[in-house]
Protein backbone atom coordinates (compact mmCIF):
# COMPACT_ATOMS: atom_id res chain seq x y z
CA UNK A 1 -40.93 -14.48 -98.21
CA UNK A 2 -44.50 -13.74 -97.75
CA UNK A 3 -47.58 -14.84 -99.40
CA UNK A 4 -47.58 -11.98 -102.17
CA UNK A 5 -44.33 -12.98 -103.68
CA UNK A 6 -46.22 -16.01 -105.02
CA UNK A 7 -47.80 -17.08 -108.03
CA UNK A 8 -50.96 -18.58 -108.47
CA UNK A 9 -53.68 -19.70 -110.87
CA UNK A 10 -57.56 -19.56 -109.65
CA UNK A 11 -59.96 -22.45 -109.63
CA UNK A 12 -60.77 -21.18 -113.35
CA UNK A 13 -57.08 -21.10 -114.15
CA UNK A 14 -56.76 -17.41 -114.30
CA UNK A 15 -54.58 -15.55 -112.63
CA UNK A 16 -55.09 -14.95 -108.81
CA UNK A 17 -54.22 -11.66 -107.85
CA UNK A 18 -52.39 -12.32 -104.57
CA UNK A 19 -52.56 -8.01 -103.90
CA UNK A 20 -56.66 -8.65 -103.24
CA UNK A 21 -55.42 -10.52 -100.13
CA UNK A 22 -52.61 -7.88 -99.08
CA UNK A 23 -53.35 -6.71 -95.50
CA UNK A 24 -56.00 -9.18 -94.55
CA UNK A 25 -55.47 -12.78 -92.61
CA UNK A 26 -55.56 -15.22 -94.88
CA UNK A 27 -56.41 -18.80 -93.74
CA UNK A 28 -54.64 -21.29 -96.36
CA UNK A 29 -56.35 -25.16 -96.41
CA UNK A 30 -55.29 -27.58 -98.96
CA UNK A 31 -59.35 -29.10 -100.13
CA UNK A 32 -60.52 -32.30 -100.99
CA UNK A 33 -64.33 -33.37 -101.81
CA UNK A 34 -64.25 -37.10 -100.82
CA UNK A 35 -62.81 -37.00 -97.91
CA UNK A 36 -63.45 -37.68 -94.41
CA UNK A 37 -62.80 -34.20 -93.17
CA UNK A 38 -64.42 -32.66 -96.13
CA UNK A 39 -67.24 -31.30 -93.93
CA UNK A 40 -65.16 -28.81 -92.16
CA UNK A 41 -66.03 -26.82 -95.80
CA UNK A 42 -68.68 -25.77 -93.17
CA UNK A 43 -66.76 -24.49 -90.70
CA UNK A 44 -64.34 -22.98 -93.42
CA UNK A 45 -67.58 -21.16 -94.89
CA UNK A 46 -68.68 -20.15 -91.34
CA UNK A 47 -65.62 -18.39 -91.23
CA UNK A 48 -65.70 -16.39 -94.49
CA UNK A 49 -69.10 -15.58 -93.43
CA UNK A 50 -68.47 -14.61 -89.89
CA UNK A 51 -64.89 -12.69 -90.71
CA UNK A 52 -65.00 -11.35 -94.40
CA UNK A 53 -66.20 -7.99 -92.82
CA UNK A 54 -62.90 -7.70 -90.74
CA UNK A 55 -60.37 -8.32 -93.29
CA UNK A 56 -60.04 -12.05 -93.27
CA UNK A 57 -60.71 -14.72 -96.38
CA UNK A 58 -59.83 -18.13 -96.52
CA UNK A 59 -57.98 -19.34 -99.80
CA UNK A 60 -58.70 -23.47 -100.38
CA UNK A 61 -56.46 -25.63 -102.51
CA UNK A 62 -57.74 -28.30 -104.09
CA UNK A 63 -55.40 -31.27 -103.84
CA UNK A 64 -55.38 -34.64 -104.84
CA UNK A 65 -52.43 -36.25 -103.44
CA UNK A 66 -54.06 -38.15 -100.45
CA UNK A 67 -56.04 -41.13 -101.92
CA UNK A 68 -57.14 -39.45 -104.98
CA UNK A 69 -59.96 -37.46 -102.61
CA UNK A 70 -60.13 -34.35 -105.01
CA UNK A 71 -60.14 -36.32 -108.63
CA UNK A 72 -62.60 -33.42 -110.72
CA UNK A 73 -62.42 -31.19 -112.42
CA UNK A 74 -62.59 -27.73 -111.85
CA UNK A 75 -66.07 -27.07 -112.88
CA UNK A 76 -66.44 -30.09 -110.82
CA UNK A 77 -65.22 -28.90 -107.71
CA UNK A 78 -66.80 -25.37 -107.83
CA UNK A 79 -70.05 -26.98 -108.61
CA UNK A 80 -69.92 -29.30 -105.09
CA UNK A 81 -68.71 -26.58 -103.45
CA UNK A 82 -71.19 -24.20 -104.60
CA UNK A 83 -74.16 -26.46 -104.38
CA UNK A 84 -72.88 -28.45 -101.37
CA UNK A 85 -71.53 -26.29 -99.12
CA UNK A 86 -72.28 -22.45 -100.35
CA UNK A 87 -68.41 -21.73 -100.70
CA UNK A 88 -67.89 -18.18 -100.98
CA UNK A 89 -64.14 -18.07 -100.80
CA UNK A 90 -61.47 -18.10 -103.19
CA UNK A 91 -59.99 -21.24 -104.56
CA UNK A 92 -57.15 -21.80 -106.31
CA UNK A 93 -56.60 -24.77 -109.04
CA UNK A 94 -55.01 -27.70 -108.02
CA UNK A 95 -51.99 -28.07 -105.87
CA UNK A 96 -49.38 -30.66 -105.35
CA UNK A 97 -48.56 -29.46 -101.21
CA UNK A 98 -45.70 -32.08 -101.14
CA UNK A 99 -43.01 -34.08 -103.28
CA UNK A 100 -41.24 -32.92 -106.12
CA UNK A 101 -44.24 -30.95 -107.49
CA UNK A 102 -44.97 -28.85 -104.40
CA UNK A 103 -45.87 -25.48 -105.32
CA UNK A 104 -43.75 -22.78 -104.20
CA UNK A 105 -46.33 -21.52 -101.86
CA UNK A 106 -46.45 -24.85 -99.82
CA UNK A 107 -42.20 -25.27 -100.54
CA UNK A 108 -42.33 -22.32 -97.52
CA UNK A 109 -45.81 -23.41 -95.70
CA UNK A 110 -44.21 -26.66 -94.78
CA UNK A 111 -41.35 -24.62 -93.22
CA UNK A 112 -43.93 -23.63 -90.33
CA UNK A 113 -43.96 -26.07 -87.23
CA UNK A 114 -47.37 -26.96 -86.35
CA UNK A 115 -48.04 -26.42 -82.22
CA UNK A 116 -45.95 -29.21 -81.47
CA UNK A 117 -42.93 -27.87 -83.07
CA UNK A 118 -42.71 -30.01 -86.42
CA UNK A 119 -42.18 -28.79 -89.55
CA UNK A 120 -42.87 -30.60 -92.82
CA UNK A 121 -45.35 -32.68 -95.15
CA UNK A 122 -48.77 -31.57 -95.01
CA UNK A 123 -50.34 -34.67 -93.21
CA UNK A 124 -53.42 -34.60 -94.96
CA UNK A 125 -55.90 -32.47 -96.43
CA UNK A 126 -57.47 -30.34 -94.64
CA UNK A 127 -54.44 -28.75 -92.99
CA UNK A 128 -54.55 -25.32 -92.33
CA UNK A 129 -51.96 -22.43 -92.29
CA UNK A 130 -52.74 -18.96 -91.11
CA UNK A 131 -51.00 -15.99 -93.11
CA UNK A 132 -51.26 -12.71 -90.94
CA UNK A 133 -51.87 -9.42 -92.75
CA UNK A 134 -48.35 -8.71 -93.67
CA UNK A 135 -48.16 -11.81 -95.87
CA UNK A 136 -46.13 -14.12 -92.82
CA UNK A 137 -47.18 -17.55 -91.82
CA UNK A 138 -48.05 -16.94 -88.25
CA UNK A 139 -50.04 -20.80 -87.25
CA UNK A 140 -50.18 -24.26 -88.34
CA UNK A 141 -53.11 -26.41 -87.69
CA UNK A 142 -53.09 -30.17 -88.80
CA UNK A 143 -56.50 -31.48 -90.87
CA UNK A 144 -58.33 -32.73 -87.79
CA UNK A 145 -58.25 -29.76 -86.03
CA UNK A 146 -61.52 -28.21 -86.96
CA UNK A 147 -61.93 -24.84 -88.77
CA UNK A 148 -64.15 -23.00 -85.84
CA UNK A 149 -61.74 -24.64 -82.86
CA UNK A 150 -61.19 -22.48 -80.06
CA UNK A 151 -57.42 -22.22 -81.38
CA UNK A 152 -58.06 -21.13 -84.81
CA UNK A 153 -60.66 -18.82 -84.08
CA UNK A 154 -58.57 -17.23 -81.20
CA UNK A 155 -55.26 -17.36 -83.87
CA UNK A 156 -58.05 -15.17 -86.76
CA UNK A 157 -58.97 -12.86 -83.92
CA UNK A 158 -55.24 -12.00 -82.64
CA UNK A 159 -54.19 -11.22 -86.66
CA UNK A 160 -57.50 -9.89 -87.91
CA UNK A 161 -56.44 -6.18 -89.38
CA UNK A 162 -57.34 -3.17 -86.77
């Protein structure tokens, strides 16, 4: 299955149209706004910034399944994000990324092992997946592994579009 097979609501609650993203890399972080890792919106942004150009976006998720950390509403969120952090990249509404509401999208995200082989729950938010151009989950990255790491950056560079 690849990422354009799913469905999926924006921030707004419209309809996201998943074919916009077709043939880029597409990094895929479940978002929270009080959180301890909710800085690496920076780094996330950073990216955007640095790889729009080359066929690359990042797609957040707000979630609020660890400790309540994402509890707004969506004009909430866009606002901090906006005013806080310049956010330039899509968002989707709010995602459950584990238990029996997981979306669909994160039912076959989890299914990726991370770089130590495992496979499962999102940890945390912040977690990161990388979706190459052709719509496949290529990398995992758990939440404290920062957005502009040496590893993620080298993972964008090796799936960026030609």
């Amino acid at each position: 299955m690849s990422l354009y097979e799913h469905s999926l609501n924006s921030l707004d609650g419209d309809a996201l149209d998943l074919d916009l993203l077709r043939g880029k890399a597409v990094l895929v972080v479940n978002l929270a706004s009080k959180c301890g890792l909710t800085p690496q919106y920076e780094g996330l942004e950073r990216l955007q910034s640095r790889y729009a150009d080359r066929g690359f976006t990042v797609l957040g998720a707000p979630c609020n399944q660890f400790g309540g950390q994402e509890p707004g509403t969506a004009e909430e969120i866009k606002t901090f994000c906006s005013m806080t952090y310049g956010v330039t990249f899509p968002m989707t509404e709010k995602l459950e990324v584990n238990g029996e509401g997981r979306h669909p999208l994160y039912q076959e995200l989890t299914q990726v092992p991370d770089t130590n082989g495992e496979a499962g729950d999102v940890q945390w938010n912040f977690e990161k997946f990388l979706i190459a151009p052709n719509g496949v989950v290529v990398k995992r990255f758990r939440p404290r592994t920062e957005p502009e790491s040496p590893e993620v950056v080298e993972a964008i560079e090796a799936v960026l579009p030609r």
